[in-house]
C-alpha atoms as a PDB file:
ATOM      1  CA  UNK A   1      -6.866   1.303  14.721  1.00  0.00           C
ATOM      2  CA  UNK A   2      -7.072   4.214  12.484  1.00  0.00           C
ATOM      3  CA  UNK A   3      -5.135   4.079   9.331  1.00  0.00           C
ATOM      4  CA  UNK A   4      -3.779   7.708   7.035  1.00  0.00           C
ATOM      5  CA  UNK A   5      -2.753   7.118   3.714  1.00  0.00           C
ATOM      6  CA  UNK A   6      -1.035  10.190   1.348  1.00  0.00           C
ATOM      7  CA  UNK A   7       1.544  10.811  -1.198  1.00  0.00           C
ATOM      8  CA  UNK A   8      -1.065   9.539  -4.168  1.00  0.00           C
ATOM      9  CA  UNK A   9      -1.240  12.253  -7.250  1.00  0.00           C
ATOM     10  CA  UNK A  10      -0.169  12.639 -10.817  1.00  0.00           C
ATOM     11  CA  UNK A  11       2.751  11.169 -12.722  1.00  0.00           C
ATOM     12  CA  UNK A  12       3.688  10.469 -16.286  1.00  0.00           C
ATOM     13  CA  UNK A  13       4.389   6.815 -17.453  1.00  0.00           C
ATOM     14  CA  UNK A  14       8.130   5.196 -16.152  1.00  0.00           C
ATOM     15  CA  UNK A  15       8.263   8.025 -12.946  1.00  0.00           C
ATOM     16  CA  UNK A  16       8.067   6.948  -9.817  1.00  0.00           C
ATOM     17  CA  UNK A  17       5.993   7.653  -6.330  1.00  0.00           C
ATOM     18  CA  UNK A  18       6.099   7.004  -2.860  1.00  0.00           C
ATOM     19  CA  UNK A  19       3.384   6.202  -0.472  1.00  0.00           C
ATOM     20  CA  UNK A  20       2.678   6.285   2.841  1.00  0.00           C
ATOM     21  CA  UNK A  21       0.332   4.921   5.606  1.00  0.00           C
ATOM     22  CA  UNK A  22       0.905   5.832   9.071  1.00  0.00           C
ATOM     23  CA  UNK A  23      -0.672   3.646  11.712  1.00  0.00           C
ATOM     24  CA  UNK A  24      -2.597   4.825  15.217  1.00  0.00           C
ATOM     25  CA  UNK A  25      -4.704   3.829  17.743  1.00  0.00           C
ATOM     26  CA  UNK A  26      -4.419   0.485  19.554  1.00  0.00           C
ATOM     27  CA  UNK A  27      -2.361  -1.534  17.108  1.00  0.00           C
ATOM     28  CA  UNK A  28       0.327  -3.667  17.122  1.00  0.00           C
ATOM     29  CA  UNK A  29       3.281  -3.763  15.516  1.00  0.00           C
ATOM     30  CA  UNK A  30       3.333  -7.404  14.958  1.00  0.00           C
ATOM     31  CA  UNK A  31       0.257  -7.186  12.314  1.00  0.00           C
ATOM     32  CA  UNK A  32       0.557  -7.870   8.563  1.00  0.00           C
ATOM     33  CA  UNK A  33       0.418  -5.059   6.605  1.00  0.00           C
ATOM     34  CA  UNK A  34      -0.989  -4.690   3.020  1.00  0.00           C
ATOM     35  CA  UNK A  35      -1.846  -2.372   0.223  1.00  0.00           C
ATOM     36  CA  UNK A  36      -3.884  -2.418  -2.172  1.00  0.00           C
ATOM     37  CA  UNK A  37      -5.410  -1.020  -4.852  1.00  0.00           C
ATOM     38  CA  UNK A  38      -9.306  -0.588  -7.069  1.00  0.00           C
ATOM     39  CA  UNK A  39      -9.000   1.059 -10.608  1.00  0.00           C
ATOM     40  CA  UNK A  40     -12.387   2.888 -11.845  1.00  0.00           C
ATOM     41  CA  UNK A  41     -14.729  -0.379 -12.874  1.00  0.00           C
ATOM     42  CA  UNK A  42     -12.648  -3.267 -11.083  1.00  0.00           C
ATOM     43  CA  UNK A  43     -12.076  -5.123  -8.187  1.00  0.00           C
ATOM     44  CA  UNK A  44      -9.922  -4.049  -5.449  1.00  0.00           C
ATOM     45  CA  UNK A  45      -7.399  -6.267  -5.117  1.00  0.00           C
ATOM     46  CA  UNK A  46      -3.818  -6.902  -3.213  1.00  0.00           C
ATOM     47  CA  UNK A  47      -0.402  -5.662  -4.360  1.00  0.00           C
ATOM     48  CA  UNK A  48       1.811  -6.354  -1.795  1.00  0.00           C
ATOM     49  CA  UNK A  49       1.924  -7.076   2.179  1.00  0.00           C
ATOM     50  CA  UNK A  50       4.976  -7.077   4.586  1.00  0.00           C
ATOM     51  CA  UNK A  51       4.841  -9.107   8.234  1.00  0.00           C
ATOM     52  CA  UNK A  52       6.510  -8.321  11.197  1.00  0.00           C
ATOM     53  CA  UNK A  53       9.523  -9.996  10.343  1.00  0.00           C
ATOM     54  CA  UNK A  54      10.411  -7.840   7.149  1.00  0.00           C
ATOM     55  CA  UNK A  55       9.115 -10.633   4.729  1.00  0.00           C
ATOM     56  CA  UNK A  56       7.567  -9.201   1.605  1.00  0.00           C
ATOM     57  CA  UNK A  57       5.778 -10.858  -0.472  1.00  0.00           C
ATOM     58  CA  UNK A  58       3.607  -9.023  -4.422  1.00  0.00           C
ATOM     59  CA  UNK A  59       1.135  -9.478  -6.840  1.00  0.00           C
ATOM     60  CA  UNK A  60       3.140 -10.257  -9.886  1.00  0.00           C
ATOM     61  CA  UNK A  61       2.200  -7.112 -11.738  1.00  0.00           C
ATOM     62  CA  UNK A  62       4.512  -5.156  -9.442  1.00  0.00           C
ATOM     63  CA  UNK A  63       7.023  -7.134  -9.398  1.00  0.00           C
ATOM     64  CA  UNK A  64      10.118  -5.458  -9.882  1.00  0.00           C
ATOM     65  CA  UNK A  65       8.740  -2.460  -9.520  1.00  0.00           C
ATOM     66  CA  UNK A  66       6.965  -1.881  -6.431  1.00  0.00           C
ATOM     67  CA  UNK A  67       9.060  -2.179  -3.331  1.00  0.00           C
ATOM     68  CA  UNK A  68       6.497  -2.467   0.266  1.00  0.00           C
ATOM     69  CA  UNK A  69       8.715  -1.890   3.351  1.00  0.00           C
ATOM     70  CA  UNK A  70       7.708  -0.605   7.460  1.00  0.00           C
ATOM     71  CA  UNK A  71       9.668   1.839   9.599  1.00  0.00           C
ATOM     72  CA  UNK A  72       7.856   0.362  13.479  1.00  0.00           C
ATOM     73  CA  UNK A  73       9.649   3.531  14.913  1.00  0.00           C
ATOM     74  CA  UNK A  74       7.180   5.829  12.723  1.00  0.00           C
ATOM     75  CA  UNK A  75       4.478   3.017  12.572  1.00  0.00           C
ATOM     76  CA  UNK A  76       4.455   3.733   8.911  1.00  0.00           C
ATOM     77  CA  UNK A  77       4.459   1.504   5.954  1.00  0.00           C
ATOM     78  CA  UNK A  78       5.428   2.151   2.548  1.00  0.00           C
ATOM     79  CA  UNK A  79       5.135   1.664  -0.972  1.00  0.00           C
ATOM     80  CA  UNK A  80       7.700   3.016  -3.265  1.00  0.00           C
ATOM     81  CA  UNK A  81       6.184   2.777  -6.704  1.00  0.00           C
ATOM     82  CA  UNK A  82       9.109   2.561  -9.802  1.00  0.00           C
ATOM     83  CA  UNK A  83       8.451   2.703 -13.457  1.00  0.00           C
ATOM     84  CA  UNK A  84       4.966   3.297 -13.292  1.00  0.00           C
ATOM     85  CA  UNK A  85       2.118   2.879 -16.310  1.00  0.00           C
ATOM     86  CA  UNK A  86      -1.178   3.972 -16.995  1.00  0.00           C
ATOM     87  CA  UNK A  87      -2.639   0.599 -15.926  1.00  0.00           C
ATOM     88  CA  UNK A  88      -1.112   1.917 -12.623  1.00  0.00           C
ATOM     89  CA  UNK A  89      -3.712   4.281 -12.050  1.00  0.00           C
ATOM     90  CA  UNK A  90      -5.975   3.499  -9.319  1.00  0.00           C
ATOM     91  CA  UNK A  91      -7.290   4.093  -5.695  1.00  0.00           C
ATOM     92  CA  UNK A  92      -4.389   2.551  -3.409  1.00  0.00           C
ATOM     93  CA  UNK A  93      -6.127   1.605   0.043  1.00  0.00           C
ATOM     94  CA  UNK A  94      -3.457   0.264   3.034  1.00  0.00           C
ATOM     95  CA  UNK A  95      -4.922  -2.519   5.068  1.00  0.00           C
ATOM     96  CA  UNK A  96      -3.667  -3.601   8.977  1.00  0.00           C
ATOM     97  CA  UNK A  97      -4.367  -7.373   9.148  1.00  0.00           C
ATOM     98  CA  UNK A  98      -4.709  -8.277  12.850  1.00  0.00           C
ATOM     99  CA  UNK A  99      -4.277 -12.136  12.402  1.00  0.00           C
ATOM    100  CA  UNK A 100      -5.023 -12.838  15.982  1.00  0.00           C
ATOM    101  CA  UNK A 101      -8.650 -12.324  15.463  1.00  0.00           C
ATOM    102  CA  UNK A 102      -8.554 -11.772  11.862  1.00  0.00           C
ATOM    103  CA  UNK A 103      -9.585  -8.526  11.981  1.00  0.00           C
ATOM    104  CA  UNK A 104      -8.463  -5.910   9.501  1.00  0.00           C
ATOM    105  CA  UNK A 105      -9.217  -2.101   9.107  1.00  0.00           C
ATOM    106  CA  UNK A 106      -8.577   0.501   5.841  1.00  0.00           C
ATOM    107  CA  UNK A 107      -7.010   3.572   5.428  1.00  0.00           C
ATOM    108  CA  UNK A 108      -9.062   5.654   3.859  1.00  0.00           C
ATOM    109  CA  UNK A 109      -7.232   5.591   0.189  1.00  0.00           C
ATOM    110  CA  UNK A 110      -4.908   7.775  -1.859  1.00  0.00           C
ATOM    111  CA  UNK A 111      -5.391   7.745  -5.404  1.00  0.00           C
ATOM    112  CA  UNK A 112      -2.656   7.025  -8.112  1.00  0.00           C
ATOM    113  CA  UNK A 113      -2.791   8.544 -11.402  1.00  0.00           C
ATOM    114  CA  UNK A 114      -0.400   7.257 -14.443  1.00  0.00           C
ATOM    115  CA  UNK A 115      -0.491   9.588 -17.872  1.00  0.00           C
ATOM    116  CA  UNK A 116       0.402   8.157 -20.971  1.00  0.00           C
END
């Protein structure tokens, strides 16, 4: 399973951005799907997943901002990032969770930059 993440870069506080991870290889639709994201010093840690079935579920630091959805035509996932703020700013990594065998694999990370 190979994961490609993009559509990271620059923004000022309270704009907005939209990433994307596109999944390939031998995956399947079915698996849980997850971003998240490490800022310079910290831990990585999850903002929001989506399973097959459309249910979404976010760290509460997004909330009401950050909107995770999945197009299984284009094997893509997405996170549509609103009102963002500097404490935005980090490394945002996508994650396919293959619950089967509880087995997961990284994109390789885009990163997310919020100016003041």
């Amino acid at each position: 399973v190979q994961l490609q993440a993009s559509g990271g870069g620059l923004v000022q506080t309270g704009r907005s951005l939209k990433l994307s991870c596109t999944v390939s290889g031998n995956f399947r639709s079915s698996a849980t799907m997850r971003w998240y994201r490490q800022a310079p010093e910290k831990q990585r840690e999850l903002v929001a997943s989506i399973i097959s079935s459309g249910i979404t579920n976010y760290a509460d630091f997004v909330k009401d901002r950050f909107t995770v959805s999945r197009d299984k035509s284009k094997s893509t996932v997405y996170l549509q990032m609103n009102d963002l703020k500097p404490e935005d700013t980090a490394v945002y990594y996508c994650n396919y969770y293959a619950y089967w065998t509880g087995r997961e694999y990284w994109g390789q990370g885009t990163l997310v930059t919020v100016s003041s």
